[in-house]
PDB file of N, CA and C in Angstrom:
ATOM      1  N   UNK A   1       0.851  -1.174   0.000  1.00  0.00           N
ATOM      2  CA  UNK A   1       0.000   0.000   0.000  1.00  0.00           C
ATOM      3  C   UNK A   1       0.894   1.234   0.000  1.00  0.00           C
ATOM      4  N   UNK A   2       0.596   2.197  -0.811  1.00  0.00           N
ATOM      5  CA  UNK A   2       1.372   3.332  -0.934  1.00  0.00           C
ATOM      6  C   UNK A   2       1.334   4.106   0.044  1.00  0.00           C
ATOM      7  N   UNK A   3       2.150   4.707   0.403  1.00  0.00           N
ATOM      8  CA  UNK A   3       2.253   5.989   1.702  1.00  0.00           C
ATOM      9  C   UNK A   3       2.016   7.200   1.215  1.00  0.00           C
ATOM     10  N   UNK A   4       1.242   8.033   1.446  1.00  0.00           N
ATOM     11  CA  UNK A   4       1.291   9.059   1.215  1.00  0.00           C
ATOM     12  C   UNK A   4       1.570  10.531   2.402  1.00  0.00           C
ATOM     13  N   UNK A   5       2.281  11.142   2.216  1.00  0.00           N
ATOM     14  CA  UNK A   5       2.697  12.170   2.935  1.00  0.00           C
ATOM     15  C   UNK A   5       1.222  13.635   2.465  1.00  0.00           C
ATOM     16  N   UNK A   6       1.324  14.816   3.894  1.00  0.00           N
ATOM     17  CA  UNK A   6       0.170  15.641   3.104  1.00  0.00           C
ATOM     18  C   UNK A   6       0.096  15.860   1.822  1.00  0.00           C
ATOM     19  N   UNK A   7       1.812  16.625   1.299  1.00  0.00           N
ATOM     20  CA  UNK A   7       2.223  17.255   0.578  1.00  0.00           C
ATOM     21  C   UNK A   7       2.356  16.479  -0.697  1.00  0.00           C
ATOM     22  N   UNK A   8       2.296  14.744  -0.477  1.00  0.00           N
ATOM     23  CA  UNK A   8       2.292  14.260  -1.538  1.00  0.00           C
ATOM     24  C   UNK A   8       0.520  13.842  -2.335  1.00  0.00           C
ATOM     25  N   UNK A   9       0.008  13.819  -1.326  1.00  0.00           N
ATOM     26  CA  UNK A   9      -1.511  13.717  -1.419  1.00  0.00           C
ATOM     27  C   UNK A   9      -2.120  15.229  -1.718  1.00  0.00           C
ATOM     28  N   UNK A  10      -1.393  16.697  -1.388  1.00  0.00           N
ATOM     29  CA  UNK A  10      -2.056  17.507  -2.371  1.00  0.00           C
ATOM     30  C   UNK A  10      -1.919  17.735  -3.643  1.00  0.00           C
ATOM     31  N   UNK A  11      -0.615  16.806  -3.902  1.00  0.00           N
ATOM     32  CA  UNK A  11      -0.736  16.794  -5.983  1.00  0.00           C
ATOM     33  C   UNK A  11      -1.324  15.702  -6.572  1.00  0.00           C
ATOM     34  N   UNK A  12      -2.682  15.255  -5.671  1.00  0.00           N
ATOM     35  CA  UNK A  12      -3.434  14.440  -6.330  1.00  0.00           C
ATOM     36  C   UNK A  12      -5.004  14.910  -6.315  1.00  0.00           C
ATOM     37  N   UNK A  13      -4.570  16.419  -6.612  1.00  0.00           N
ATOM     38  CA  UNK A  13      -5.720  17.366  -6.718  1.00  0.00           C
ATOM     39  C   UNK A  13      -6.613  16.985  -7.861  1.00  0.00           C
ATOM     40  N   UNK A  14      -6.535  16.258  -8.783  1.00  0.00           N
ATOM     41  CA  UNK A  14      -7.196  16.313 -10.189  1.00  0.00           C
ATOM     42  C   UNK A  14      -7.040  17.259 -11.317  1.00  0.00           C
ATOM     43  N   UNK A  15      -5.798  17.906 -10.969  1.00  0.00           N
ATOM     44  CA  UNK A  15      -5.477  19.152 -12.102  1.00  0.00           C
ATOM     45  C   UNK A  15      -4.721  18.811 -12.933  1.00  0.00           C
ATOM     46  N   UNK A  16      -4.613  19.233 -14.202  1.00  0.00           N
ATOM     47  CA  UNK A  16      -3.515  18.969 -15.329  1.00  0.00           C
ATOM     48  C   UNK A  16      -3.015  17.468 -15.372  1.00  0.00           C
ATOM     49  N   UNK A  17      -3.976  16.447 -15.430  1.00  0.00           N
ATOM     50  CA  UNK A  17      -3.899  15.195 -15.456  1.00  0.00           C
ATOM     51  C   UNK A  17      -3.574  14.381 -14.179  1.00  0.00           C
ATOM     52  N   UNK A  18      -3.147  14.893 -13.092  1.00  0.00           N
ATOM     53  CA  UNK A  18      -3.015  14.276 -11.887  1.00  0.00           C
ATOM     54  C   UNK A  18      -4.370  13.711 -11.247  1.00  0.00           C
ATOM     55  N   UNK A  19      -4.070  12.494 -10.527  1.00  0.00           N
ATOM     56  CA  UNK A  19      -5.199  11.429 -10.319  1.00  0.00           C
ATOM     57  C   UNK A  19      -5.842  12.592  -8.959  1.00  0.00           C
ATOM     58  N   UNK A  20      -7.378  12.240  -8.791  1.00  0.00           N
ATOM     59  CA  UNK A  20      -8.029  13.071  -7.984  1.00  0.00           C
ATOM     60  C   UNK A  20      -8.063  11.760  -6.419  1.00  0.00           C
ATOM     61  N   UNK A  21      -7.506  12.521  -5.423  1.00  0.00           N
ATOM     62  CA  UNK A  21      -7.530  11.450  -4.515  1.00  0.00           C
ATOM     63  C   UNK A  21      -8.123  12.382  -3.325  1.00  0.00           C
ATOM     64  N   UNK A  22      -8.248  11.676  -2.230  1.00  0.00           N
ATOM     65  CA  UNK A  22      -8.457  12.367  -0.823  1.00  0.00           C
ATOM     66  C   UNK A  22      -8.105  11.281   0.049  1.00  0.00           C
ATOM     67  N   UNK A  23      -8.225  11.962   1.497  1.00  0.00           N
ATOM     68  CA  UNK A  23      -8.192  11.038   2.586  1.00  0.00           C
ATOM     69  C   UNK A  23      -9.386  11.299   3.330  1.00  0.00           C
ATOM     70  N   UNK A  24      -9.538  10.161   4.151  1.00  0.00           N
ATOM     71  CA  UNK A  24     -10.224  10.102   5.503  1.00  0.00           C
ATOM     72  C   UNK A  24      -9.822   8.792   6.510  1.00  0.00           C
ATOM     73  N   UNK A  25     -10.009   8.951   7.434  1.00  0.00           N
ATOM     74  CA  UNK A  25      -9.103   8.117   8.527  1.00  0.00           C
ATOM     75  C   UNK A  25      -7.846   7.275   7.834  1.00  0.00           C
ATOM     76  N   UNK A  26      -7.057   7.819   7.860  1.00  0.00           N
ATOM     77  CA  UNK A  26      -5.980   7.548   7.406  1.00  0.00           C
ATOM     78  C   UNK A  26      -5.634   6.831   6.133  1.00  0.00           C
ATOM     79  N   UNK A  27      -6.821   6.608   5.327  1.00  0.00           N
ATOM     80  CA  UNK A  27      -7.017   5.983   4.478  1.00  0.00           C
ATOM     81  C   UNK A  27      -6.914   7.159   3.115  1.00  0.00           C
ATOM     82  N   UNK A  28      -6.129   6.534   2.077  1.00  0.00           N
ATOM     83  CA  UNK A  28      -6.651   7.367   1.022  1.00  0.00           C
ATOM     84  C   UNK A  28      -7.298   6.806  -0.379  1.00  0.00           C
ATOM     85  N   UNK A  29      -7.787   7.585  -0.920  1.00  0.00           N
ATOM     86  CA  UNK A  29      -9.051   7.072  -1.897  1.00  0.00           C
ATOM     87  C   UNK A  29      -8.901   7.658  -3.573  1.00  0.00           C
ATOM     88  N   UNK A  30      -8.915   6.879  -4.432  1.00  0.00           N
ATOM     89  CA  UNK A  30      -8.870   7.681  -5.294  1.00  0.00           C
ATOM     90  C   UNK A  30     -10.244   7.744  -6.216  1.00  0.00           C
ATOM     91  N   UNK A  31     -10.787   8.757  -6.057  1.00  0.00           N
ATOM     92  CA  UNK A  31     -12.067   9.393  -6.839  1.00  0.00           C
ATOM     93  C   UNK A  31     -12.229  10.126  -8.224  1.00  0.00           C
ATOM     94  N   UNK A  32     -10.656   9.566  -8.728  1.00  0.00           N
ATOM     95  CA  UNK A  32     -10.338   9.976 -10.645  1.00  0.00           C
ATOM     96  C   UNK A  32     -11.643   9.579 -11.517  1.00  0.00           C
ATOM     97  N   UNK A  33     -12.482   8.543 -10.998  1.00  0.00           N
ATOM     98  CA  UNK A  33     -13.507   7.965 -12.236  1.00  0.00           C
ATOM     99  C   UNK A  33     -14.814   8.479 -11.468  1.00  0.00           C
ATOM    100  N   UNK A  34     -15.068   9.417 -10.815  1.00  0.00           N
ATOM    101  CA  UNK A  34     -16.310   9.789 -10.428  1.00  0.00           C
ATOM    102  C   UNK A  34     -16.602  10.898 -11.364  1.00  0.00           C
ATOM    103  N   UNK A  35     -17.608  10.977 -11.976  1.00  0.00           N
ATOM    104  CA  UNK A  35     -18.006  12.261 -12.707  1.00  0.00           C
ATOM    105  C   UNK A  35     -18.444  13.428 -11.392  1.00  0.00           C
ATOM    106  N   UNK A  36     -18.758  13.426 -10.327  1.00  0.00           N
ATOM    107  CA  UNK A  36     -18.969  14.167  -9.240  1.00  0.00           C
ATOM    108  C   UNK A  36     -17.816  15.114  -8.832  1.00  0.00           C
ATOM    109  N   UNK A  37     -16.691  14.171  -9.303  1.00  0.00           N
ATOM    110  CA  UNK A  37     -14.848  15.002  -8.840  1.00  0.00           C
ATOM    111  C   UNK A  37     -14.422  15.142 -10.070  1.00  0.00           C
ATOM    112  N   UNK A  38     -14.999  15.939 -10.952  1.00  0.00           N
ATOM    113  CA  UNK A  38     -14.524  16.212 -11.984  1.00  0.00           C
ATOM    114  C   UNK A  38     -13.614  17.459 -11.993  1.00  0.00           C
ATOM    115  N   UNK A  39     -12.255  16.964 -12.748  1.00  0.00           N
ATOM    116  CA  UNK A  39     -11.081  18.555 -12.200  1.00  0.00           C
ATOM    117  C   UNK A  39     -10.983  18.613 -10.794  1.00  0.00           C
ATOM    118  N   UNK A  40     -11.091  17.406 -10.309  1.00  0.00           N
ATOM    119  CA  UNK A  40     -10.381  18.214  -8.550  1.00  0.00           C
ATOM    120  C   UNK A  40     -11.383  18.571  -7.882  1.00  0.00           C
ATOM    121  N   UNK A  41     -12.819  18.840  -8.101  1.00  0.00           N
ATOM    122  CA  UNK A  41     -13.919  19.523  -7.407  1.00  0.00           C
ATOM    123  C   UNK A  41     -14.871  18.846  -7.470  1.00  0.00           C
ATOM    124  N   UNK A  42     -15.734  18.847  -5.918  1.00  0.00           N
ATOM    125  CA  UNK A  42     -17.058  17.773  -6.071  1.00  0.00           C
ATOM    126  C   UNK A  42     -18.237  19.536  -5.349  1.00  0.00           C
ATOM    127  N   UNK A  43     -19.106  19.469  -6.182  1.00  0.00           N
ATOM    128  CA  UNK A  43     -20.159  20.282  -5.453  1.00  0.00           C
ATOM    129  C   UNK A  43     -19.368  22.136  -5.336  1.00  0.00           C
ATOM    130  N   UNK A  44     -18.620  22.227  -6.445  1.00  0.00           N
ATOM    131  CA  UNK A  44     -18.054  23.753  -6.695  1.00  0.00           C
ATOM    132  C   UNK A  44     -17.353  23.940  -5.248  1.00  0.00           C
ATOM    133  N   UNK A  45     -17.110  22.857  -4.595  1.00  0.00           N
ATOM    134  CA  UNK A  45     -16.629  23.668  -3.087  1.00  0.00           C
ATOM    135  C   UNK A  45     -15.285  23.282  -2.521  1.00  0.00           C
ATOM    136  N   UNK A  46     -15.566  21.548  -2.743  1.00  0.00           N
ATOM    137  CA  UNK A  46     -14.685  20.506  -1.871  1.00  0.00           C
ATOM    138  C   UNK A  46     -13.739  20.362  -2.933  1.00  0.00           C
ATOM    139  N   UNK A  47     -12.413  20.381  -2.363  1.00  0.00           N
ATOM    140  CA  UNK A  47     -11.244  20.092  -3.569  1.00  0.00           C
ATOM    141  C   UNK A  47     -10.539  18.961  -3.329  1.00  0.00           C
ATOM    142  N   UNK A  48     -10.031  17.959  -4.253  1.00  0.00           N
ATOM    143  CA  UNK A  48      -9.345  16.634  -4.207  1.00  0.00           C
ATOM    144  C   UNK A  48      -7.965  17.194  -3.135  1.00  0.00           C
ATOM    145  N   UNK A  49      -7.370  15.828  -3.014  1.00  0.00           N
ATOM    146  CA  UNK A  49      -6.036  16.272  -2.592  1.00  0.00           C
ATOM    147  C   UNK A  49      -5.742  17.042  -0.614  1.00  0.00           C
ATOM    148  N   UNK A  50      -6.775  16.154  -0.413  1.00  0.00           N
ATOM    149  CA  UNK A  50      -7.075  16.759   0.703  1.00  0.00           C
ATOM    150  C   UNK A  50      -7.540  15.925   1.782  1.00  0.00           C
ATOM    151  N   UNK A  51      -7.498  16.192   2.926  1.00  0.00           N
ATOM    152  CA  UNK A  51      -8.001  15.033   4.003  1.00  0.00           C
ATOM    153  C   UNK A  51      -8.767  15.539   4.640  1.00  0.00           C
ATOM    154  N   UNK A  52      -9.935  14.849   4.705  1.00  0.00           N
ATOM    155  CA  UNK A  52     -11.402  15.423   4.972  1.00  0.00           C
ATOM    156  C   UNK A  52     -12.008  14.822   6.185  1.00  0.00           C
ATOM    157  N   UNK A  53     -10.929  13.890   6.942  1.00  0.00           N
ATOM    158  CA  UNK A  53     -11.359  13.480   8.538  1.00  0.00           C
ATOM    159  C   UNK A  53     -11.659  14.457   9.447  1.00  0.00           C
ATOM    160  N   UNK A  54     -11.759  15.810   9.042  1.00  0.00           N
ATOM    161  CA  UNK A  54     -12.438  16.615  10.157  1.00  0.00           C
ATOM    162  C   UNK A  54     -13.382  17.509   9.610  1.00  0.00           C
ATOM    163  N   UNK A  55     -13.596  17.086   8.116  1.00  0.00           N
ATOM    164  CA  UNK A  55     -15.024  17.605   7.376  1.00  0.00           C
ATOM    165  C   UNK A  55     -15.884  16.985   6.734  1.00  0.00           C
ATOM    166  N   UNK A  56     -15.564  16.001   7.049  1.00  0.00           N
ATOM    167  CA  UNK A  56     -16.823  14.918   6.311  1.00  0.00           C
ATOM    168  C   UNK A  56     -18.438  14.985   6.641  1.00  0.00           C
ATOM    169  N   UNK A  57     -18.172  15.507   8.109  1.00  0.00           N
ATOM    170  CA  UNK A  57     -19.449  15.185   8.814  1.00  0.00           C
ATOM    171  C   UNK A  57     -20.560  16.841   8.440  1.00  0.00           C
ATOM    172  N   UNK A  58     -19.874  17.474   7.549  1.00  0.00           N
ATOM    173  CA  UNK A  58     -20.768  18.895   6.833  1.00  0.00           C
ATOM    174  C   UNK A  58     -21.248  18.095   5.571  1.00  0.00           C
ATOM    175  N   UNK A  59     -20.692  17.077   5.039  1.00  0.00           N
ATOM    176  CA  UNK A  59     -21.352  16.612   4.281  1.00  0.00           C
ATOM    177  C   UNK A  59     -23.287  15.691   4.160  1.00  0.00           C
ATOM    178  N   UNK A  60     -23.625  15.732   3.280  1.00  0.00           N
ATOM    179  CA  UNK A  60     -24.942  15.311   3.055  1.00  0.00           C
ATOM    180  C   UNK A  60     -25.392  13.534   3.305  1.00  0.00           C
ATOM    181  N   UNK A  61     -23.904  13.437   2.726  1.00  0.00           N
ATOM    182  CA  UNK A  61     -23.688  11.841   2.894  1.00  0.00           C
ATOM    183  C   UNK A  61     -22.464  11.438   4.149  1.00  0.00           C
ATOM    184  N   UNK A  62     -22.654   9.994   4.197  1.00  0.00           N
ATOM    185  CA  UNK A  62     -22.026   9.690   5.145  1.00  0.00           C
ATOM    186  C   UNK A  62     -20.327   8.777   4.056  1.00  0.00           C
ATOM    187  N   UNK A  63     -19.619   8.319   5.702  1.00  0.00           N
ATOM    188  CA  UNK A  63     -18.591   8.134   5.229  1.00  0.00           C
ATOM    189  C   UNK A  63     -18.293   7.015   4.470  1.00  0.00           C
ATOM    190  N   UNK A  64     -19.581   5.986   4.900  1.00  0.00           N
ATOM    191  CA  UNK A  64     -19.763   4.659   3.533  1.00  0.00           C
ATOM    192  C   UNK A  64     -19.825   4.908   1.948  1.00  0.00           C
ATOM    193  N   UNK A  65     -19.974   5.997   2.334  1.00  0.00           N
ATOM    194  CA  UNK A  65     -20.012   6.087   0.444  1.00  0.00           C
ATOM    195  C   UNK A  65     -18.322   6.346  -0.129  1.00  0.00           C
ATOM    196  N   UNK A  66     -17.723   6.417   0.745  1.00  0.00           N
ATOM    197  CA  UNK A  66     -16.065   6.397   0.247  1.00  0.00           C
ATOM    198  C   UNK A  66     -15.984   4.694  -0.106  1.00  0.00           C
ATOM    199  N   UNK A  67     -16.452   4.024   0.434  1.00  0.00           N
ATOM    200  CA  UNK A  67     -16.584   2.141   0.318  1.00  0.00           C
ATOM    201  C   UNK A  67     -16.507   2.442  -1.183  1.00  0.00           C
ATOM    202  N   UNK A  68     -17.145   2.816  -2.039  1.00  0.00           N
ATOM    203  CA  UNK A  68     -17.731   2.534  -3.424  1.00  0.00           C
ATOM    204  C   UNK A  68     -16.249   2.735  -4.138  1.00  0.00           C
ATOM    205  N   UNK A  69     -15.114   3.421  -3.170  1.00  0.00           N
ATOM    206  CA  UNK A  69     -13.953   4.051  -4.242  1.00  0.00           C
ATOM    207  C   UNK A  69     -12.855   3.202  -3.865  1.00  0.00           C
ATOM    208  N   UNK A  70     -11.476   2.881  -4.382  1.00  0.00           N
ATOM    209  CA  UNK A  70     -10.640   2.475  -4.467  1.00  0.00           C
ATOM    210  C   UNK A  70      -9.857   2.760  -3.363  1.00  0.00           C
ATOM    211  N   UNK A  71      -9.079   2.215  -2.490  1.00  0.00           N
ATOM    212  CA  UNK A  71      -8.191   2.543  -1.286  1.00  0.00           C
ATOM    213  C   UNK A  71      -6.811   2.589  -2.316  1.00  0.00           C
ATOM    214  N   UNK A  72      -6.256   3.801  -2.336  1.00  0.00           N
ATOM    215  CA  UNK A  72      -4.757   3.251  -3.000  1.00  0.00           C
ATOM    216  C   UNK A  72      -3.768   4.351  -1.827  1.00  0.00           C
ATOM    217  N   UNK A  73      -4.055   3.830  -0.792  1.00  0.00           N
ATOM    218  CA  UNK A  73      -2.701   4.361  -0.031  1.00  0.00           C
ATOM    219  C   UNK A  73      -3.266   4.582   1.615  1.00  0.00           C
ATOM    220  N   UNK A  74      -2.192   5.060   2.194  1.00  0.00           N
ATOM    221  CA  UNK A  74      -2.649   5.634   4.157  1.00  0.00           C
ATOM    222  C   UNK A  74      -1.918   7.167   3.435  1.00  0.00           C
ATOM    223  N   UNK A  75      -2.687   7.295   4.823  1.00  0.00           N
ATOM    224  CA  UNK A  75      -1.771   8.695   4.880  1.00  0.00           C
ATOM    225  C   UNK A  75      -1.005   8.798   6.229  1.00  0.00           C
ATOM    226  N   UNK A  76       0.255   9.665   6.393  1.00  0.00           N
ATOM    227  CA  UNK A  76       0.814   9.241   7.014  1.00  0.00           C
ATOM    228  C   UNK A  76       1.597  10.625   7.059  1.00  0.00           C
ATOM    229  N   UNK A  77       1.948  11.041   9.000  1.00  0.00           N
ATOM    230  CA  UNK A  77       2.519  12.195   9.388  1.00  0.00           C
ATOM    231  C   UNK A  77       4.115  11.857   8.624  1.00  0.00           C
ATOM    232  N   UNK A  78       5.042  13.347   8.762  1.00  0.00           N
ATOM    233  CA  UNK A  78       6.280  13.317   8.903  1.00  0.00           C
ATOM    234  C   UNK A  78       7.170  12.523   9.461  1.00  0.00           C
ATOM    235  N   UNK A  79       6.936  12.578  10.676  1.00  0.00           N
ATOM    236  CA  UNK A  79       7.071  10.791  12.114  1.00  0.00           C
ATOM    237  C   UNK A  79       7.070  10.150  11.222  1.00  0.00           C
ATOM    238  N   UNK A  80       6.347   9.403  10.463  1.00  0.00           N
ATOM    239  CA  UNK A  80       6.055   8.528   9.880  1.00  0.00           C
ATOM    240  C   UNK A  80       6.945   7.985   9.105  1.00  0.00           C
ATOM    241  N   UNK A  81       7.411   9.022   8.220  1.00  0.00           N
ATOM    242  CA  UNK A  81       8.031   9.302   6.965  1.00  0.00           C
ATOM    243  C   UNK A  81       9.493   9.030   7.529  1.00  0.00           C
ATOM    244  N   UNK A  82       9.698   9.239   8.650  1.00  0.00           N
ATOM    245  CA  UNK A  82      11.329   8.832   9.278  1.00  0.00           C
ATOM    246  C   UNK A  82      11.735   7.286   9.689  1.00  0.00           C
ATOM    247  N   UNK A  83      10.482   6.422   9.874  1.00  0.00           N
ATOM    248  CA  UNK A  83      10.910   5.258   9.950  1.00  0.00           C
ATOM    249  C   UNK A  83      11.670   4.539   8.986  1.00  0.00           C
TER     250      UNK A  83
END
């Protein structure tokens, strides 16, 4: 499973061909084949590339609907990154 660092998970914004990903509990997701995250943006607001474990719950839906998407990585502090 791939590691992803913040900084490497915000160039998976969905811009200029980069895959559209996010996180939530440490998990990250990639949401490239949703027509909803089209370019990096779901609902003109929320932007890919981002970890949304402390904004999910403003959302309409809950966090099962990340189930439907692909896990391709954790995310993972700096600490982390030194082991």
């Amino acid at each position: 499973m791939r590691r992803f660092t913040r900084e490497e998970l915000a160039n998976c914004d969905g811009q200029n061909g980069a895959p559209c990903h996010l996180a939530f509990e440490g998990k990250v997701y990639d949401l490239s084949r949703s027509f909803l995250w089209q370019r990096g943006r779901h609902q003109a607001r929320h932007l890919a590339g981002v970890d949304y474990t402390g904004g999910l719950n403003e959302a309409p839906h809950g966090a099962d609907l990340l189930e439907r998407f692909p896990v391709v990585g954790v995310l993972v502090t700096e600490a982390d990154t030194m082991i």
